[in-house]
Protein backbone atom coordinates (compact mmCIF):
# COMPACT_ATOMS: atom_id res chain seq x y z
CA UNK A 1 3.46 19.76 28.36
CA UNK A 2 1.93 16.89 27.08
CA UNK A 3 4.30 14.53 24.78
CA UNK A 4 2.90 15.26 21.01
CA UNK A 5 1.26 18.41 21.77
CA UNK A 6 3.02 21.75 20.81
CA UNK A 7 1.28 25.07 22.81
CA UNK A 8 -1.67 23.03 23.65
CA UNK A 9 -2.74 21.84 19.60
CA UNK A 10 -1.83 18.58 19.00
CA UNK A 11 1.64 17.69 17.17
CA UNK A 12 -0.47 16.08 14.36
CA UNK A 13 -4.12 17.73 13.37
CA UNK A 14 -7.13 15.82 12.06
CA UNK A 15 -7.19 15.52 8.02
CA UNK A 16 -10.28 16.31 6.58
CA UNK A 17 -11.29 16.13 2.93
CA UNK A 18 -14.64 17.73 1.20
CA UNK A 19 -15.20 15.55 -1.37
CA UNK A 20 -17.00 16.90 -4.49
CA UNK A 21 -18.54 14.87 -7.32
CA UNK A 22 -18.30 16.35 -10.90
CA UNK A 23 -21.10 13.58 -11.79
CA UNK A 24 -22.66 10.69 -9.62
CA UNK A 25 -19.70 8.30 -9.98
CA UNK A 26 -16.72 9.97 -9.95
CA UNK A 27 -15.31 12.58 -6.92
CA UNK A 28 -13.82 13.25 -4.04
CA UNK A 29 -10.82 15.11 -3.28
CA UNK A 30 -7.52 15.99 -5.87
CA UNK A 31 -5.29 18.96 -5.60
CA UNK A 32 -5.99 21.66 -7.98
CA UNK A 33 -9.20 20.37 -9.26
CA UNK A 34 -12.17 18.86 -7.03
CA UNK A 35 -12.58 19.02 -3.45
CA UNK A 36 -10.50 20.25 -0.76
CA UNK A 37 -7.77 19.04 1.98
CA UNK A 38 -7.00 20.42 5.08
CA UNK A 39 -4.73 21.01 6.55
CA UNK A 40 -2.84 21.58 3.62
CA UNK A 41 -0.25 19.20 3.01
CA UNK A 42 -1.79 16.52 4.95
CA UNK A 43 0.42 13.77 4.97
CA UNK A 44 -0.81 9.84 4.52
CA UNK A 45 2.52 8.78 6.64
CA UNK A 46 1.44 8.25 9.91
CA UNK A 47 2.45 10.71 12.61
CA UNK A 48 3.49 13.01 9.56
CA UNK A 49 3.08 16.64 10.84
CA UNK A 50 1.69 18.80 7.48
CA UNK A 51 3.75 19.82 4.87
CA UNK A 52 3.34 21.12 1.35
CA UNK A 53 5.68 19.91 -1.41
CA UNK A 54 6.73 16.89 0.48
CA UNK A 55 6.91 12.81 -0.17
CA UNK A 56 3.37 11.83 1.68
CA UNK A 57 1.45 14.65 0.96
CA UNK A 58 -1.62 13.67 -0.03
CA UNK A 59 -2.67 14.55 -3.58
CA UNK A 60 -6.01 12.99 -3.84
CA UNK A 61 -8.76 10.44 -2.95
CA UNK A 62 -11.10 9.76 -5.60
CA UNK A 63 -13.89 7.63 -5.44
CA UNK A 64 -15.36 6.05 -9.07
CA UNK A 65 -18.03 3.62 -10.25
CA UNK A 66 -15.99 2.89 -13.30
CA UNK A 67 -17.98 1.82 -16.17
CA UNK A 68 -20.88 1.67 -13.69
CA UNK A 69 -19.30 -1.90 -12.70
CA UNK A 70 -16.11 -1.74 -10.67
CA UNK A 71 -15.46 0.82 -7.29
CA UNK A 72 -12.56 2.33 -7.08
CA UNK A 73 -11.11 4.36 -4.29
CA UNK A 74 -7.58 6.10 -5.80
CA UNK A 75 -5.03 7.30 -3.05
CA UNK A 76 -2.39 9.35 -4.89
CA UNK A 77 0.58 10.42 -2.82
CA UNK A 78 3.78 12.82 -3.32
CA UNK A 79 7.19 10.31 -3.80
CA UNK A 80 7.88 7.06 -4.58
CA UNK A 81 6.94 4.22 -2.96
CA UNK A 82 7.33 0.55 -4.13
CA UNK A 83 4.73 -0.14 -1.28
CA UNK A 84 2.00 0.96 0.97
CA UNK A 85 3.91 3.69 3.61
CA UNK A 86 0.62 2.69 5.90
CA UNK A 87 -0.64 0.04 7.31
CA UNK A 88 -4.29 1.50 6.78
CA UNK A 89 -6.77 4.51 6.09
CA UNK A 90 -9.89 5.21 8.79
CA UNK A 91 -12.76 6.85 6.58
CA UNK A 92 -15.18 8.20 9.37
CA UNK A 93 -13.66 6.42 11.70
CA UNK A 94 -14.52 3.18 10.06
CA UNK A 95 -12.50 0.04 10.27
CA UNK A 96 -8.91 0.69 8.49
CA UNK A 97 -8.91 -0.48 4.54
CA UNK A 98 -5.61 -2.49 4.32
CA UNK A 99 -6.39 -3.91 1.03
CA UNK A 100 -4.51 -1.10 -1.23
CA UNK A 101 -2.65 -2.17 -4.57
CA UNK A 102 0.06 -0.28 -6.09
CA UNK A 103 -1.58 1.06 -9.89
CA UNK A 104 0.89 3.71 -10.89
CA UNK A 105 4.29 5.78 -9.74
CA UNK A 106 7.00 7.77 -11.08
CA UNK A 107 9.45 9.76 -9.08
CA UNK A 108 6.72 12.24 -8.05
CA UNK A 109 4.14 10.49 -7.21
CA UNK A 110 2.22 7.30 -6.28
CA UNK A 111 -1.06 5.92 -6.68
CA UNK A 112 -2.66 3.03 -4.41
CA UNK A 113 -6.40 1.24 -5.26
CA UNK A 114 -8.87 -0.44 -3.07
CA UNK A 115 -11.90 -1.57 -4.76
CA UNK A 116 -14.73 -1.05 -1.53
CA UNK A 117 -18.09 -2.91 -1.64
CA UNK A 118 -19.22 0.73 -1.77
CA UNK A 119 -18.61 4.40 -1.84
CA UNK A 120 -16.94 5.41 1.55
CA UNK A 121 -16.07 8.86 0.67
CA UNK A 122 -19.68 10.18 0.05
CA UNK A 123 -19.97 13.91 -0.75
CA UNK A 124 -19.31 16.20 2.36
CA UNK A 125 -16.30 16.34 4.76
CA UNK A 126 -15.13 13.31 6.20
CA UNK A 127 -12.17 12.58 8.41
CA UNK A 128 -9.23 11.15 7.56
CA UNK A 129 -6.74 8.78 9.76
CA UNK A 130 -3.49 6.31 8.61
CA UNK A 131 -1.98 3.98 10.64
């Protein structure tokens, strides 16, 4: 057997989001209330096999034209983190965003910003890698 896969799937599926919009400038994916993850409990550590209820699961990613001037993409994440816990986030298979700023945290959860040229997370499912 090959090192990373476990009965022939590998160790550490693909992430996919749908992202929804509730208007033209604000969607994507958050638990519980627009769009969908799977697998569930997708993790935005690298090399983070899927768990629910753990530090890394991601919460949401939510794109917004906010006051129809600045673009923000919003990473929330389960835990704590003083810092990034990636080194970057593949939309598509794009080139990695590594710009990310720490907005918000408590002990249950943290939120990240980049603030993209445009909207990489257009409605539909798109694929999701960290590194």
């Amino acid at each position: 057997m090959m090192p990373g896969v476990v009965a022939g799937f590998t160790r550490f599926p693909t992430i996919q989001i749908v992202a929804a919009y509730e208007t033209a400038s604000y969607g994507g994916y958050y638990a519980g209330s627009i769009g969908s993850i799977a697998p569930a409990g997708a993790s935005a550590l690298p090399n983070t096999a899927p768990a629910v209820g753990v530090n890394g699961e991601i919460l949401g990613l939510v794109y917004e034209l906010y006051e129809g001037v600045e673009r923000r993409l919003d990473l929330t994440i389960r835990g704590s983190y003083a810092s990034l816990p990636f080194t970057g986030l593949s939309i598509d298979g794009g080139t990695a965003i590594t710009a990310w700023t720490r907005i918000s945290g408590d002990m249950t959860q943290t939120r990240f910003r980049h603030n993209p040229a445009s909207n990489p997370i257009p409605a539909g499912t798109r694929t999701l890698k960290f590194s």
